[in-house]
Protein backbone atom coordinates (compact mmCIF):
# COMPACT_ATOMS: atom_id res chain seq x y z
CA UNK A 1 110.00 7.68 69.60
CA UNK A 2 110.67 4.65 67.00
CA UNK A 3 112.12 5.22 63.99
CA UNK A 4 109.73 4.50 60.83
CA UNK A 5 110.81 1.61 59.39
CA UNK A 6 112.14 2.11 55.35
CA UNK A 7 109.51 0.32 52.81
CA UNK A 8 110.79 0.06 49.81
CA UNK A 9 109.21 1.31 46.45
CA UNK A 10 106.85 -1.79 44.95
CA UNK A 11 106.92 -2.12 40.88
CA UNK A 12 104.65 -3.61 38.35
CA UNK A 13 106.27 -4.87 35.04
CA UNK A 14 102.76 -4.82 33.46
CA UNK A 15 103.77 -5.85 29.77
CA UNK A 16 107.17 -8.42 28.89
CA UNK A 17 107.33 -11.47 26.90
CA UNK A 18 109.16 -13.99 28.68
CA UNK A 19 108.03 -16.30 26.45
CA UNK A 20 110.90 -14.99 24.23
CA UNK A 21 113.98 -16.99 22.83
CA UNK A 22 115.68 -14.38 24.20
CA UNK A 23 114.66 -15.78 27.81
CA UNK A 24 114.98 -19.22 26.62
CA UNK A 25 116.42 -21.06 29.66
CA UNK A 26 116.82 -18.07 31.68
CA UNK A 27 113.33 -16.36 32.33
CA UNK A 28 113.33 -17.59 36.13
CA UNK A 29 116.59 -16.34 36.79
CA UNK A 30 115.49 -12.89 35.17
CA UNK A 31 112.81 -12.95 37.28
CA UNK A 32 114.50 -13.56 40.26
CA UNK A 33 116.26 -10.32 39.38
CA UNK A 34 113.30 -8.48 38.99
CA UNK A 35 112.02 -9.24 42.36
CA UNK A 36 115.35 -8.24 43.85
CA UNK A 37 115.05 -4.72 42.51
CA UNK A 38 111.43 -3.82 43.70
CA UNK A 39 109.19 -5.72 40.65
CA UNK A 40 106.24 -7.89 42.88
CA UNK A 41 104.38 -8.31 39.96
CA UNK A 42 104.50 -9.41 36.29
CA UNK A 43 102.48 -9.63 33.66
CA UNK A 44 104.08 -11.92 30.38
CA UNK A 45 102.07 -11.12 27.25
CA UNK A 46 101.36 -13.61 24.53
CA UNK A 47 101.11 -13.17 20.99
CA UNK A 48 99.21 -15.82 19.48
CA UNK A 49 97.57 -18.72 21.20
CA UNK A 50 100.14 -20.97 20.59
CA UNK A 51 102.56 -18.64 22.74
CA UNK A 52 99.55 -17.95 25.27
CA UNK A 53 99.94 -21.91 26.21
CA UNK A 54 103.58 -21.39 26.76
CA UNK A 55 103.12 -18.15 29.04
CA UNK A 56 100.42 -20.10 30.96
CA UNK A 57 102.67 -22.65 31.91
CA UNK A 58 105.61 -20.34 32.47
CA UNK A 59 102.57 -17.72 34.90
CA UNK A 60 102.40 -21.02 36.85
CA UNK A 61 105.86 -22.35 37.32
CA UNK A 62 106.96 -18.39 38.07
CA UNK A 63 104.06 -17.03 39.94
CA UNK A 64 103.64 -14.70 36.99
CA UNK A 65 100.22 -13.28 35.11
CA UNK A 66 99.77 -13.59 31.91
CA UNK A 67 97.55 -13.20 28.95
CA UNK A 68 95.96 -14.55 25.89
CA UNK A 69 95.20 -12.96 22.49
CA UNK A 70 96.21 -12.68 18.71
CA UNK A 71 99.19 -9.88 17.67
CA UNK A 72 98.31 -8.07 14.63
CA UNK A 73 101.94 -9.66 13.39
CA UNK A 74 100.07 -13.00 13.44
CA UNK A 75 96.98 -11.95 11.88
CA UNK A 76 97.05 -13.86 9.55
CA UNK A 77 96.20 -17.01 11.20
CA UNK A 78 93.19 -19.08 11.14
CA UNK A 79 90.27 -18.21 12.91
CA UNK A 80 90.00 -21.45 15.40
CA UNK A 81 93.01 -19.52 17.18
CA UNK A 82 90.75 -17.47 18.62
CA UNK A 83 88.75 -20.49 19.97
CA UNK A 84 91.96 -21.39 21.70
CA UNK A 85 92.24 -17.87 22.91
CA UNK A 86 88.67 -17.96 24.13
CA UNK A 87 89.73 -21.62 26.07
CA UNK A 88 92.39 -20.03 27.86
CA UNK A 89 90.85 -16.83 28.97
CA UNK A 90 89.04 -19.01 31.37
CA UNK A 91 92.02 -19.46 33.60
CA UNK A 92 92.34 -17.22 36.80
CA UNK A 93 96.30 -16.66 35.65
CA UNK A 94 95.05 -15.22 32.50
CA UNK A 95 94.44 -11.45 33.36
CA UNK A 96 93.75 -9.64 30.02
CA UNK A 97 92.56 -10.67 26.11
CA UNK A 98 95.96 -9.69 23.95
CA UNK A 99 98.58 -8.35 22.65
CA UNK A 100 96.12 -7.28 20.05
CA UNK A 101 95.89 -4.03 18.19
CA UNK A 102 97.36 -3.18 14.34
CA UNK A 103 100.77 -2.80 12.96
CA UNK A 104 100.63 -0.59 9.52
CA UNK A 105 104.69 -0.21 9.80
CA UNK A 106 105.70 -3.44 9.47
CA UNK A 107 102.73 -4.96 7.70
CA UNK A 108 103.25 -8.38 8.60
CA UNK A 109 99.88 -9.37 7.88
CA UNK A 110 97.26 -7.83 5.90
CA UNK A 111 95.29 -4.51 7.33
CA UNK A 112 91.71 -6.15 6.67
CA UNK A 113 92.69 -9.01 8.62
CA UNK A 114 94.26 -7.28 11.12
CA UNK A 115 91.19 -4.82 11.88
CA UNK A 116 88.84 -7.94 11.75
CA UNK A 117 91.16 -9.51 13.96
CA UNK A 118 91.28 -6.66 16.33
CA UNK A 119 87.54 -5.75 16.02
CA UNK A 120 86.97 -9.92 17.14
CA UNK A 121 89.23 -9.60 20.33
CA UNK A 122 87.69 -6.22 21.65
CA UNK A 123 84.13 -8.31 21.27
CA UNK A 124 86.05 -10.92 23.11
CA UNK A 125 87.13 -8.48 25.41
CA UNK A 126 83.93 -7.37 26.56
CA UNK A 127 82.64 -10.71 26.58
CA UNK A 128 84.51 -12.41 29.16
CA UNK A 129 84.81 -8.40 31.00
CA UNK A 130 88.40 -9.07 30.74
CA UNK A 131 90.57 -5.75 29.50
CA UNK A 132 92.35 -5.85 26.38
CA UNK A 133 96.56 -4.80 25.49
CA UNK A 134 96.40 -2.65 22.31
CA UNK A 135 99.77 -1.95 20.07
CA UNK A 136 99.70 0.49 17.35
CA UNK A 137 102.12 1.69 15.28
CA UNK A 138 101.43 3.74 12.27
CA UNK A 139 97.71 2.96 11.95
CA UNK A 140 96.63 5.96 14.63
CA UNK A 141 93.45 6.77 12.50
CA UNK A 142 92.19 2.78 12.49
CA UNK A 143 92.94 1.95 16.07
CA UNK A 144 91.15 5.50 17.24
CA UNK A 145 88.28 4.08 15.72
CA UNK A 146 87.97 0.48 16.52
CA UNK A 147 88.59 1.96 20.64
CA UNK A 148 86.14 4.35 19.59
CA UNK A 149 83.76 0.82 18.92
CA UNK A 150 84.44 -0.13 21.98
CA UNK A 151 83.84 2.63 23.78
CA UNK A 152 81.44 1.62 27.34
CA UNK A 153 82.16 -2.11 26.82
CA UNK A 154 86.31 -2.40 27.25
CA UNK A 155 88.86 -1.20 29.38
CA UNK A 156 91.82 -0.95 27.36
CA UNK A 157 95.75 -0.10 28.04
CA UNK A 158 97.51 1.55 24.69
CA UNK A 159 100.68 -0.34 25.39
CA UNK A 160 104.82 1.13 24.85
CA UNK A 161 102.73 4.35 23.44
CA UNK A 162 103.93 5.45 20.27
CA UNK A 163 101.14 6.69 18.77
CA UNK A 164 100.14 10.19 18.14
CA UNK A 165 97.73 13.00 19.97
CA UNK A 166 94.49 11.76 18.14
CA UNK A 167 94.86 7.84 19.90
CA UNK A 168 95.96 8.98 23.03
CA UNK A 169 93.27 11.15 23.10
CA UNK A 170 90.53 8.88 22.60
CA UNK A 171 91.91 6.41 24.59
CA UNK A 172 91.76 8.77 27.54
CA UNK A 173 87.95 10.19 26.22
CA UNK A 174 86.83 6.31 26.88
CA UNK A 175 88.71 6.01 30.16
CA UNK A 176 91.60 3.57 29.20
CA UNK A 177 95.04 3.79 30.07
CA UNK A 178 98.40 4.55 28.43
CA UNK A 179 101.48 2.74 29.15
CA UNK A 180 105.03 3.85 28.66
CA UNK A 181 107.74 1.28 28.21
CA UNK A 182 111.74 1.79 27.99
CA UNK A 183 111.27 4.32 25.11
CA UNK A 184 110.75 7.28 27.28
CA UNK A 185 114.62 6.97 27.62
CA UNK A 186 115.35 7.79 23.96
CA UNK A 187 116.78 10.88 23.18
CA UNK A 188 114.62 10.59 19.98
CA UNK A 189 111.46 9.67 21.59
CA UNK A 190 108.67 12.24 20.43
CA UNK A 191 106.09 11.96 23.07
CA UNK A 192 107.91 13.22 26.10
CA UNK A 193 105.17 15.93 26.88
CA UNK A 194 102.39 12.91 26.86
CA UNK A 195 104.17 11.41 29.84
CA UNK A 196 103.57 14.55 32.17
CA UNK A 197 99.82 14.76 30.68
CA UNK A 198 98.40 11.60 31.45
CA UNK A 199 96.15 11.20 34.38
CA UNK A 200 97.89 9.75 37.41
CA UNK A 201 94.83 6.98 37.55
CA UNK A 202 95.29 5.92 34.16
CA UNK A 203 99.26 5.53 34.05
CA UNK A 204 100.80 2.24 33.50
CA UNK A 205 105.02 1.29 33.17
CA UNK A 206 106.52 -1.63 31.73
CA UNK A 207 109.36 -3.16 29.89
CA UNK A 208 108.23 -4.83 26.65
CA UNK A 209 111.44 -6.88 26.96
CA UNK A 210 113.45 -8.37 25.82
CA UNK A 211 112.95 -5.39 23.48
CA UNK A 212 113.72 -1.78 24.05
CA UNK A 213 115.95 -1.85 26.80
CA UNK A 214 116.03 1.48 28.30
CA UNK A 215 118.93 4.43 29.56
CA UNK A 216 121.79 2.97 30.87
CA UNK A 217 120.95 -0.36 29.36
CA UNK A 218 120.37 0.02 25.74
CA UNK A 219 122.16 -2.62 23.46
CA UNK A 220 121.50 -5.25 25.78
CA UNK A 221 118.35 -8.08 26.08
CA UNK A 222 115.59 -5.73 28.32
CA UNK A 223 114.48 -7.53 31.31
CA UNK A 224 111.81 -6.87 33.82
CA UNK A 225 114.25 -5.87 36.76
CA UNK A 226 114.59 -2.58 34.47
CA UNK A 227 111.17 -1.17 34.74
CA UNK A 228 112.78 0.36 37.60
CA UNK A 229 114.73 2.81 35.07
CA UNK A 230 111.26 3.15 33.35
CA UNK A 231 109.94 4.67 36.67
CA UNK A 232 113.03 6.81 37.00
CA UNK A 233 112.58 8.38 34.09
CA UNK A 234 108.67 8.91 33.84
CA UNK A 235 109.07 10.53 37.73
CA UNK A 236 111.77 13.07 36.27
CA UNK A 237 109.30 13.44 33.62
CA UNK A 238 106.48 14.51 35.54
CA UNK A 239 107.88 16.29 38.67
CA UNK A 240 107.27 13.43 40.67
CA UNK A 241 109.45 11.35 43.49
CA UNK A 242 110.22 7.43 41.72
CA UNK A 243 108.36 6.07 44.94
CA UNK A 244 105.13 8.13 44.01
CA UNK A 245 105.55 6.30 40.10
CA UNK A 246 105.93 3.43 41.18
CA UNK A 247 102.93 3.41 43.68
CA UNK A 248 100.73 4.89 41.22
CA UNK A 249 101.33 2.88 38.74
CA UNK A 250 101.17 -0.34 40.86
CA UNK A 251 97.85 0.43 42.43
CA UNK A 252 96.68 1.65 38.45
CA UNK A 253 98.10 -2.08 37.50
CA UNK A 254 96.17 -4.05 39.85
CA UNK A 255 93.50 -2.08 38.96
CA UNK A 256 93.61 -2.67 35.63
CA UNK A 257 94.23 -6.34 35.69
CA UNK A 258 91.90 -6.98 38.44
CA UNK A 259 94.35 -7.66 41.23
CA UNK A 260 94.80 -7.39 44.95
CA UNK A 261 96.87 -4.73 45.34
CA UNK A 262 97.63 -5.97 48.88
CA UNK A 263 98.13 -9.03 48.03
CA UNK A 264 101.13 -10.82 48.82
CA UNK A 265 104.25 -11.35 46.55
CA UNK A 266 103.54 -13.63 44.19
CA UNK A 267 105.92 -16.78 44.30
CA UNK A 268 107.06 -19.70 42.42
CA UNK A 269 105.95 -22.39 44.75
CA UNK A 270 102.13 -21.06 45.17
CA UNK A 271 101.42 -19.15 42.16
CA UNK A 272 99.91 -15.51 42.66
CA UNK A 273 97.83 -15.05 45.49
């Protein structure tokens, strides 16, 4: 009898920023890394629409994904940037309306505008049937309620949760998923018992690098290669085998993003398939 052959485990960096000085001059070669440790697919989030033209190019040189949308740290923009936004979420690369959400901690732009803002890209959202990337720090009450809004017209992914009990919970009551980034490897990270309750069909990983490198790689630029350690840590987490993570949250990924999951490996030359 033959041997089964050894697959290895598949993973989905579903949220980075390549796009990043950090990467500057480098983001191929950090994605050739990723691909060497398991990571088929990525997904390189923009922030404003200036950034979302920069990613697009970047999806297409890489055979990446990417998105387009507003962050609540660039609020404060003018409004056409959302007509750019709106432009770009017509190309097949372009898998999601985002980073979007609020940002009450560092307050970078004003609250009004960034609820308007916000409120504007979940309408886009559910215009174009595209999901949308949420961040929220310290603002659980106003993002529970703008999801809320949404409710039955978005699918959504809280992104690098760090929220409390009342926006997880909602964002679970309208069926959208939660995402858990390098942060689950911090010894003062407070939502450790979220990780084990979240449905396995609405779990997501990712890096959110270069920022918030996790366990054994803290201090350094994250990269996508290390949403492997994400995995690791979420599977310890919630009694389950790193393989099982990393299928789940592949298959929740495509899902999400409207992939193939069986698809091949994306590649440089031809883009996605």
């Amino acid at each position: 009898m033959q041997a089964a052959s050894f697959v290895p485990a598949m993973y989905f960096d579903s949220h980075c920023h390549l796009t990043d000085q950090r990467f500057a001059g480098e983001a191929s070669a950090a994605v050739e890394r990723a691909r060497a440790a398991g990571v088929t697919r990525i997904v390189t989030i923009a922030s404003d629409e200036e950034d979302a033209s920069e990613a697009l190019d970047l999806a297409r040189e890489l055979g990446l994904y990417t998105t387009a949308g507003v962050h609540p740290h660039q609020a404060s923009r003018p409004d056409s940037s959302l007509d750019r936004v709106r432009e770009l979420l017509e190309d097949p690369l372009v898998v999601a309306v985002g980073e979007t959400g609020l940002d009450y901690y560092y307050d970078n732009s004003p609250r009004q505008r960034q609820r308007q803002l916000f409120r504007r890209q979940l309408e886009l959202a559910a215009e174009t049937g595209l999901p949308v990337i949420v961040h929220s720090r310290e603002a659980d009450e106003d993002t529970a309620a703008l999801v809320l809004e949404s409710a039955g017209e978005v699918t959504g992914v809280m992104h690098c949760f760090a929220a409390g009990r009342q926006v997880f919970d909602v964002a679970l009551d309208v069926g959208w998923y939660v995402s858990f980034s390098g942060l689950v490897t911090f010894r003062n990270y407070d939502g450790l018992d979220l990780v084990a309750a979240v449905p396995a069909d609405r779990l997501l990983i990712e890096t959110d690098s270069p920022y918030l490198a996790p366990a054994p790689h803290r201090g350094r630029r994250n990269e996508p290669a290390y949403v492997v350690e994400v995995a690791r840590r979420v599977a310890e987490l919630r009694g389950q085998t790193v393989d099982d993570v990393a299928g789940i949250t592949t298959r929740n990924a495509c899902r999400f993003y409207g992939l193939d999951r069986d698809s091949p490996v994306s590649n440089p030359t031809t883009g996605p398939q």
